[in-house]
PDB file of N, CA and C in Angstrom:
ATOM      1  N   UNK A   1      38.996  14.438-111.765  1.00  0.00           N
ATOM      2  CA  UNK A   1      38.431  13.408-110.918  1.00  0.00           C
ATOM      3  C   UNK A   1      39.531  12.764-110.073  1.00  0.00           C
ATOM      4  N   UNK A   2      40.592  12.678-110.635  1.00  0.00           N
ATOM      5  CA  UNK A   2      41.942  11.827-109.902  1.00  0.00           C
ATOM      6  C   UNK A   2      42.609  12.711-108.645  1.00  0.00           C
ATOM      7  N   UNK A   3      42.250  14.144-108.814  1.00  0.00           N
ATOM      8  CA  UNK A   3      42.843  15.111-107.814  1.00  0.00           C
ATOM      9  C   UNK A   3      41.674  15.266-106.876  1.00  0.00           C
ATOM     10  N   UNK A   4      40.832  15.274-106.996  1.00  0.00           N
ATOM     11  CA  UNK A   4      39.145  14.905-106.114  1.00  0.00           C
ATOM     12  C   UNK A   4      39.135  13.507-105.109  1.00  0.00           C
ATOM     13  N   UNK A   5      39.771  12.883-105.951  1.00  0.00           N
ATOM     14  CA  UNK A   5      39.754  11.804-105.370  1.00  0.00           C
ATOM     15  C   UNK A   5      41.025  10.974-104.624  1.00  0.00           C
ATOM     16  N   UNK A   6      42.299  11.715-104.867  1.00  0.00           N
ATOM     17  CA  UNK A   6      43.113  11.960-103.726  1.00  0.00           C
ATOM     18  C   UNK A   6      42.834  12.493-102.905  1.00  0.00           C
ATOM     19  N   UNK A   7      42.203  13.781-103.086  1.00  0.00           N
ATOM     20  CA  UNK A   7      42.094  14.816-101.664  1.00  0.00           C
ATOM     21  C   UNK A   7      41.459  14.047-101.176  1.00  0.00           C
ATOM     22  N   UNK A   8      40.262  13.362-101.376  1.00  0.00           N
ATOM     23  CA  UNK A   8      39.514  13.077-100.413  1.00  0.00           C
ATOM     24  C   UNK A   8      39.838  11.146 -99.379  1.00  0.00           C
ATOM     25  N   UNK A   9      41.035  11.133 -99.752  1.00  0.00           N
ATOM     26  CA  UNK A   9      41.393   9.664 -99.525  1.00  0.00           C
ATOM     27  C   UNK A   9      40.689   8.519-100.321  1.00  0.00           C
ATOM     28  N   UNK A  10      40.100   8.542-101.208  1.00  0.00           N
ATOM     29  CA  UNK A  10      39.931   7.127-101.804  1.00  0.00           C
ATOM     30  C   UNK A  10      39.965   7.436-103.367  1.00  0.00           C
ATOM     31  N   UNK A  11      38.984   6.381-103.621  1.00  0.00           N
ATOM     32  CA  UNK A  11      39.965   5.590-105.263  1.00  0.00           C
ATOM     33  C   UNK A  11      38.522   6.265-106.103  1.00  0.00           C
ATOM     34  N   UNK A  12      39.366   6.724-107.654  1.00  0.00           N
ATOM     35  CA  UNK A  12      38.389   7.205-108.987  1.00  0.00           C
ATOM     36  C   UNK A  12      36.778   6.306-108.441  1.00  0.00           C
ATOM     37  N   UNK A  13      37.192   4.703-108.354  1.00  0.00           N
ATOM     38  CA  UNK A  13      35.643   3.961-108.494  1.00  0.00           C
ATOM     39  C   UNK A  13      34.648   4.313-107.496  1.00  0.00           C
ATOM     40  N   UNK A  14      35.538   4.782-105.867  1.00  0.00           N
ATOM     41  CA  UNK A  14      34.306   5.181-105.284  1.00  0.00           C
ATOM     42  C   UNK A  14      34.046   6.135-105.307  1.00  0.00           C
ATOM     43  N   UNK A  15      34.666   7.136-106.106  1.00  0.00           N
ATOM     44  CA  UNK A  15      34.196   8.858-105.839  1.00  0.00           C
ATOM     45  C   UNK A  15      32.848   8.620-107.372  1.00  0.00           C
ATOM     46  N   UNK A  16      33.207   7.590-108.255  1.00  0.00           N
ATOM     47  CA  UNK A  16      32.342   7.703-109.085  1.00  0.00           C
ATOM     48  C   UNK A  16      31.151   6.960-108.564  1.00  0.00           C
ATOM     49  N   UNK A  17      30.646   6.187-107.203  1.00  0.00           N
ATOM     50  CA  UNK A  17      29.871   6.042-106.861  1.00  0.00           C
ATOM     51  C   UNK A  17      29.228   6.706-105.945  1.00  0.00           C
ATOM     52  N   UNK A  18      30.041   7.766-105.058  1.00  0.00           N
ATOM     53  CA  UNK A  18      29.882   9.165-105.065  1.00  0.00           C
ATOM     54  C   UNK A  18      28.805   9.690-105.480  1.00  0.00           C
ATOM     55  N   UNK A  19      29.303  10.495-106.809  1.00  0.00           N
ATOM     56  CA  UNK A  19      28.493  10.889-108.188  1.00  0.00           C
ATOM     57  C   UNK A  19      27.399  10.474-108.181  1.00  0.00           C
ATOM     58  N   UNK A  20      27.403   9.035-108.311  1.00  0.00           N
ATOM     59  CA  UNK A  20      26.015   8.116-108.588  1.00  0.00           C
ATOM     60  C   UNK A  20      24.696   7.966-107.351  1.00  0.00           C
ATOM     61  N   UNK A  21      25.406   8.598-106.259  1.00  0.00           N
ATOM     62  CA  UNK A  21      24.339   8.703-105.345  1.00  0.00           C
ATOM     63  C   UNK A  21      24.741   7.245-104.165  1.00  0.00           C
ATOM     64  N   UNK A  22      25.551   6.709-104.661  1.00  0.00           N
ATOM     65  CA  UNK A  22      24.947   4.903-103.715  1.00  0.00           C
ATOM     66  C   UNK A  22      25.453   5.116-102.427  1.00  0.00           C
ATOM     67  N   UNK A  23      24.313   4.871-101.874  1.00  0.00           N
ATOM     68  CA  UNK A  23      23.877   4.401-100.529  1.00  0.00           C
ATOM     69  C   UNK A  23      24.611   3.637 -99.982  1.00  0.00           C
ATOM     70  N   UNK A  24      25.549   2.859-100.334  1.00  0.00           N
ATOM     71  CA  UNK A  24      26.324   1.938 -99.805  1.00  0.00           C
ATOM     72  C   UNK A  24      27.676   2.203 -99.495  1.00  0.00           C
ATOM     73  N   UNK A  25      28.165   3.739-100.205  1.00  0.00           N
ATOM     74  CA  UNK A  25      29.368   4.618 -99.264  1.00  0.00           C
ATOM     75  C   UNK A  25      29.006   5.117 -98.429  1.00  0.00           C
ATOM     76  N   UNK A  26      30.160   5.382 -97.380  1.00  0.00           N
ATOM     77  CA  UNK A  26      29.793   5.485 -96.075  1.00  0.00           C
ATOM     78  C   UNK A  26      29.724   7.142 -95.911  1.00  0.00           C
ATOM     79  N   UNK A  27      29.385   7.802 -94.824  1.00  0.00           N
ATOM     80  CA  UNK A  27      29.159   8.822 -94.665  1.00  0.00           C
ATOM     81  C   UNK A  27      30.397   9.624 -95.026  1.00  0.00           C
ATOM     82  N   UNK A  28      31.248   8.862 -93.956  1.00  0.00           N
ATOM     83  CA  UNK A  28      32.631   9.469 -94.329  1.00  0.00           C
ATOM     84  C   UNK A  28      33.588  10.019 -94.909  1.00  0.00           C
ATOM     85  N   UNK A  29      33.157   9.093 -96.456  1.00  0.00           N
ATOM     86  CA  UNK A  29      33.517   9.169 -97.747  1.00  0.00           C
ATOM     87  C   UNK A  29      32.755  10.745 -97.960  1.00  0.00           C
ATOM     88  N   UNK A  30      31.737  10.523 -98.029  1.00  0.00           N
ATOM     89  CA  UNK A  30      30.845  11.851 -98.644  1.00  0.00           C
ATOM     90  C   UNK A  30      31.389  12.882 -98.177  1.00  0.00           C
ATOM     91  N   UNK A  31      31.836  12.514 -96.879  1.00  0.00           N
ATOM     92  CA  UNK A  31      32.269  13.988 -95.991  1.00  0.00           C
ATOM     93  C   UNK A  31      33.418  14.204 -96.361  1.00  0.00           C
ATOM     94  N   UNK A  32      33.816  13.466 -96.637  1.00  0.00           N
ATOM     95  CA  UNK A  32      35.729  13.870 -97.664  1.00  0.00           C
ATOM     96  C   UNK A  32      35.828  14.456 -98.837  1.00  0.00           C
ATOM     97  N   UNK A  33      34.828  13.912 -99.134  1.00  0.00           N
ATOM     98  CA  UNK A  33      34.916  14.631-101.196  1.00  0.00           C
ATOM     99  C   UNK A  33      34.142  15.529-100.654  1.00  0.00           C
ATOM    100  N   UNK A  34      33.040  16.299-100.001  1.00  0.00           N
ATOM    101  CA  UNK A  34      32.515  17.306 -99.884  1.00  0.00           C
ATOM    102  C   UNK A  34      33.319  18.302 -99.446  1.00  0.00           C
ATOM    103  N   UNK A  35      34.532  18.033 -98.547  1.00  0.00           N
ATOM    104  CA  UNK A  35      35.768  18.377 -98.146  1.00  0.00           C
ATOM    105  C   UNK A  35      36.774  19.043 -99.094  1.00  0.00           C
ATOM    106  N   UNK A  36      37.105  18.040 -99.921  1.00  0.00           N
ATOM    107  CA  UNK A  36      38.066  17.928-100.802  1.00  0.00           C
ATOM    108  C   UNK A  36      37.210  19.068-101.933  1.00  0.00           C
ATOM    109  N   UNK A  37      35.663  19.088-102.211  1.00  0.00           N
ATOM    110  CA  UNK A  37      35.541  20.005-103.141  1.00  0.00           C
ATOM    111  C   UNK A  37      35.407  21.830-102.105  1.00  0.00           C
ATOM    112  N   UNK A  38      35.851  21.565-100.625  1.00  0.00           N
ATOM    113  CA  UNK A  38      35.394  22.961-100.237  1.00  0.00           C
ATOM    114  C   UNK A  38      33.831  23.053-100.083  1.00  0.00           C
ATOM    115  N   UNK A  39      32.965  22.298 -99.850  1.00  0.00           N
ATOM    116  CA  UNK A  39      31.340  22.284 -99.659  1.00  0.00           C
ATOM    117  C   UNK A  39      31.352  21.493 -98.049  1.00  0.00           C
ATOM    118  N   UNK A  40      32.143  21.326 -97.727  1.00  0.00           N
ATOM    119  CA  UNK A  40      32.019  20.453 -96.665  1.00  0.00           C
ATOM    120  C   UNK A  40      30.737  21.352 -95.312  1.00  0.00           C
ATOM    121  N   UNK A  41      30.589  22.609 -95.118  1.00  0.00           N
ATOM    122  CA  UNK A  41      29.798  23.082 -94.754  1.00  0.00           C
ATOM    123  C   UNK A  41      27.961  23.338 -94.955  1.00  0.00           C
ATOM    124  N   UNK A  42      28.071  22.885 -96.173  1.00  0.00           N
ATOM    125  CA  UNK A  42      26.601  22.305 -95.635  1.00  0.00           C
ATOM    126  C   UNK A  42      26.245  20.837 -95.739  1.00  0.00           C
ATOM    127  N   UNK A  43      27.156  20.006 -95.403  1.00  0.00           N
ATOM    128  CA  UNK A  43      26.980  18.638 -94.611  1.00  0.00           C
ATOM    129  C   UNK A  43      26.225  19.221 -93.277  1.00  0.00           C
ATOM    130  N   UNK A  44      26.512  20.474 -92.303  1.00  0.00           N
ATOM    131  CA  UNK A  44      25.264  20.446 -91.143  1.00  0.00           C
ATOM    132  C   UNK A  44      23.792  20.490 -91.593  1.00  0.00           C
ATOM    133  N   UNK A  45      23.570  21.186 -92.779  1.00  0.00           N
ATOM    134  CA  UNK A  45      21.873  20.965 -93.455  1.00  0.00           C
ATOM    135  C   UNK A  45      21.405  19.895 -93.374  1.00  0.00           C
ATOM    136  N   UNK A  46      22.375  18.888 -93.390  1.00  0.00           N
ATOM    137  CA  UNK A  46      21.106  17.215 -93.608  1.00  0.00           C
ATOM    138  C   UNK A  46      20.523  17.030 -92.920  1.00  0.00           C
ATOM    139  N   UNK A  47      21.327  16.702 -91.514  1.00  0.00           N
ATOM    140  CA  UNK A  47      20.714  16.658 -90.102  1.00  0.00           C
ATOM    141  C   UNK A  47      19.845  17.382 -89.471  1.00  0.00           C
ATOM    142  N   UNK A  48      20.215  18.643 -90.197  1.00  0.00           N
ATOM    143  CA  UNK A  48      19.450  19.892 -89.144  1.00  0.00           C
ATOM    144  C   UNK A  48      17.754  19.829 -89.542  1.00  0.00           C
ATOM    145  N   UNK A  49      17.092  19.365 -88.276  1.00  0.00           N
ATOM    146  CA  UNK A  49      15.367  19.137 -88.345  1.00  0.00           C
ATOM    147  C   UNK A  49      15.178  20.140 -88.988  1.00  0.00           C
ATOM    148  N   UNK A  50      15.051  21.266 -89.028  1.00  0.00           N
ATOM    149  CA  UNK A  50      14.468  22.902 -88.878  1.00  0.00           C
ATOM    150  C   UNK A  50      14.164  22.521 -90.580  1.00  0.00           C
ATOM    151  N   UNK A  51      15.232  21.930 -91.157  1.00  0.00           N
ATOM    152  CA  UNK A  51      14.743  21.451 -92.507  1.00  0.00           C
ATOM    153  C   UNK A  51      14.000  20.004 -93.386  1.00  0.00           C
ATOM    154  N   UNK A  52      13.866  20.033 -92.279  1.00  0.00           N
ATOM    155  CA  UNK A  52      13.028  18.192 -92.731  1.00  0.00           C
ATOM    156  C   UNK A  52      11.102  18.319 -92.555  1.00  0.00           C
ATOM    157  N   UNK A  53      10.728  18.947 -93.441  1.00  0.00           N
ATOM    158  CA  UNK A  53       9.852  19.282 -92.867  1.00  0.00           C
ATOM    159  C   UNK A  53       8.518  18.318 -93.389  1.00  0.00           C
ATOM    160  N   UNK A  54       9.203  17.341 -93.942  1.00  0.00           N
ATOM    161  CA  UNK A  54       8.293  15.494 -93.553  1.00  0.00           C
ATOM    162  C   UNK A  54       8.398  15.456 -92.426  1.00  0.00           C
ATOM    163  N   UNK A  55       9.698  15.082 -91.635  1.00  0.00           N
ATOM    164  CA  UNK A  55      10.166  14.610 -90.291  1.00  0.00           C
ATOM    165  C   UNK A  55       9.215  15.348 -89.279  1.00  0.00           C
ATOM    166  N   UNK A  56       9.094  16.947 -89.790  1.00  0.00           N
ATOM    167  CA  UNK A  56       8.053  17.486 -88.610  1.00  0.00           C
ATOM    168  C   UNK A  56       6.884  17.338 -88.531  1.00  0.00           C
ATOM    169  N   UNK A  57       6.453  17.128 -90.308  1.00  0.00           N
ATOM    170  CA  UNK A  57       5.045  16.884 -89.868  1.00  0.00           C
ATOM    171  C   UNK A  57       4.822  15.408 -89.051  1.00  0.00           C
ATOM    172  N   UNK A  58       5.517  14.492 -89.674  1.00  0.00           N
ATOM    173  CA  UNK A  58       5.287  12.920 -88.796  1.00  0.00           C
ATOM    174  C   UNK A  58       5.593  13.442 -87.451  1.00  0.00           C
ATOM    175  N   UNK A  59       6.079  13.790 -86.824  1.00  0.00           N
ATOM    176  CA  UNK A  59       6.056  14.075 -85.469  1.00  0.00           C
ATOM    177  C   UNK A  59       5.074  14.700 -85.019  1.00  0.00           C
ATOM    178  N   UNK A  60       4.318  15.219 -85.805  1.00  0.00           N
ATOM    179  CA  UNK A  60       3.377  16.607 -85.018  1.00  0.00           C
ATOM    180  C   UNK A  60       2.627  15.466 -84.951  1.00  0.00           C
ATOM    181  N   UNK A  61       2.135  14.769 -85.910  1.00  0.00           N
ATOM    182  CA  UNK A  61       1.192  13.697 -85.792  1.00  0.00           C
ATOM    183  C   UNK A  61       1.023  12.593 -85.303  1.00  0.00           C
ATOM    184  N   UNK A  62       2.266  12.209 -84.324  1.00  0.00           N
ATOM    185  CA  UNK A  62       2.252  11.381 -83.938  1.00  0.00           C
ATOM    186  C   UNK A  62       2.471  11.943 -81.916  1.00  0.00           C
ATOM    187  N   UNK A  63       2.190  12.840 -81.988  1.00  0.00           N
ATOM    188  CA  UNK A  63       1.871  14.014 -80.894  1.00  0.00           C
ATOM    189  C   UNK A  63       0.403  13.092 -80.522  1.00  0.00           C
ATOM    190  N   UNK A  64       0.513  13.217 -78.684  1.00  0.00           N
ATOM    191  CA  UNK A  64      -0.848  12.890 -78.247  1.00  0.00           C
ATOM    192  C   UNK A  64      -1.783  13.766 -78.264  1.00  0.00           C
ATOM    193  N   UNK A  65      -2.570  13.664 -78.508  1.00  0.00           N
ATOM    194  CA  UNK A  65      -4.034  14.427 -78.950  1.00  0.00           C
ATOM    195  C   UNK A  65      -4.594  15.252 -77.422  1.00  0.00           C
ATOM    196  N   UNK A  66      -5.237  16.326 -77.123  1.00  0.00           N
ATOM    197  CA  UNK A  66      -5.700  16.710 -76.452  1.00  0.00           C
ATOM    198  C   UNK A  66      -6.627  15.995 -75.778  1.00  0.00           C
ATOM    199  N   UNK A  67      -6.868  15.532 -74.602  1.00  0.00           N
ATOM    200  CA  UNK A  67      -8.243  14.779 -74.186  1.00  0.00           C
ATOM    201  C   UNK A  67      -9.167  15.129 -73.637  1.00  0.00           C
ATOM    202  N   UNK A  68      -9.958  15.747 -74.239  1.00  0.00           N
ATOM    203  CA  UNK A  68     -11.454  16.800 -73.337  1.00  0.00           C
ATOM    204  C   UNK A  68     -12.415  15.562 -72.367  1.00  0.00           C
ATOM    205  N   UNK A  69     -12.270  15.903 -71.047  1.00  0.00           N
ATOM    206  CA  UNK A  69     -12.786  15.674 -69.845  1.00  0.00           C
ATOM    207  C   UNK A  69     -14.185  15.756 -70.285  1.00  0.00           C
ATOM    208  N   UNK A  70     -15.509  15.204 -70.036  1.00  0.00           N
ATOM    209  CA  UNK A  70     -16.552  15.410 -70.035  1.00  0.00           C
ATOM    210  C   UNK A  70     -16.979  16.632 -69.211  1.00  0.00           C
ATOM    211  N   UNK A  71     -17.839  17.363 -69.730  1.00  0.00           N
ATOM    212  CA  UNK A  71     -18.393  18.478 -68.734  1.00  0.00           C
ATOM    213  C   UNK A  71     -18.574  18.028 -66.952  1.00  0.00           C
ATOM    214  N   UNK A  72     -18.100  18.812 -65.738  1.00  0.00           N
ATOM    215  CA  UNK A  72     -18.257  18.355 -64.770  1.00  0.00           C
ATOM    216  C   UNK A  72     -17.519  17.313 -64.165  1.00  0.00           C
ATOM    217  N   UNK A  73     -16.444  16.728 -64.917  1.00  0.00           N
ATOM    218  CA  UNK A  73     -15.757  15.760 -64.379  1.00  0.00           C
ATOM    219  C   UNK A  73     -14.163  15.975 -64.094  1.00  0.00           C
ATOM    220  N   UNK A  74     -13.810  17.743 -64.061  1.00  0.00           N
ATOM    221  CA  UNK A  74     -12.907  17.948 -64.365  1.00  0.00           C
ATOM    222  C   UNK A  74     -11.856  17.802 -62.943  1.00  0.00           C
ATOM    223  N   UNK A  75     -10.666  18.701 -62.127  1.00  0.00           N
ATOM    224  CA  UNK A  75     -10.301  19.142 -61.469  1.00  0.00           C
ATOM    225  C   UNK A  75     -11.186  19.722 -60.283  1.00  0.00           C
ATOM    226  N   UNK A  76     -10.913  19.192 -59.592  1.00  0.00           N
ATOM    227  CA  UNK A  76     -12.185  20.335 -58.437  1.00  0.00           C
ATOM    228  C   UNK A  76     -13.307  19.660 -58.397  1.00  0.00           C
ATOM    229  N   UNK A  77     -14.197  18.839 -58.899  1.00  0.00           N
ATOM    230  CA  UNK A  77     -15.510  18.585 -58.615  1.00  0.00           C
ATOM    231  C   UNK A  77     -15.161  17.459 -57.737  1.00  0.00           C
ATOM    232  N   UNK A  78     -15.827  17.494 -57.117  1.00  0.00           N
ATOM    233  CA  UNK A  78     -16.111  16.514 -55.528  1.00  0.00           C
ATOM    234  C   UNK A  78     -17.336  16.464 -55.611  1.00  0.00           C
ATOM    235  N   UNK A  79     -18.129  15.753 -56.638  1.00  0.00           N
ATOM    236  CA  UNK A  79     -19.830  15.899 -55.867  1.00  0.00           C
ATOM    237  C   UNK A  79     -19.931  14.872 -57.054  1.00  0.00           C
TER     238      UNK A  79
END
């Protein structure tokens, strides 16, 4: 843990909050010890939409809806 946590510039307590998941280290950090363990390459997965596939459905759904014209009232009618 002490050689993990040199490589990655900071101290045993925050790499063990690290570990613990908290939300309250900064990205940076993560990206150092992910670094420092050699994983630093799929840090591009988080971001990448193609895998968020909550994120797509809320988007599809929040997509404007098709709006069907009443018969006869479309393009072209003049009468």
């Amino acid at each position: 843990m002490a050689v993990i946590a040199e490589r990655a510039f900071t101290s045993r307590a925050t790499l063990q909050r690290v570990e613990a998941g908290d939300p309250a280290v900064s990205i940076g950090i993560y990206a150092a010890v992910l670094l420092a363990l050699g994983l630093l390459s799929g840090l591009q997965d988080v971001a990448d939409a193609a895998h968020d596939t909550v994120g797509q459905s809320l988007a599809a759904a929040a997509l404007p809806q098709r709006v069907r014209l009443p018969h006869g009232k479309g393009k072209g009618d003049h009468g």
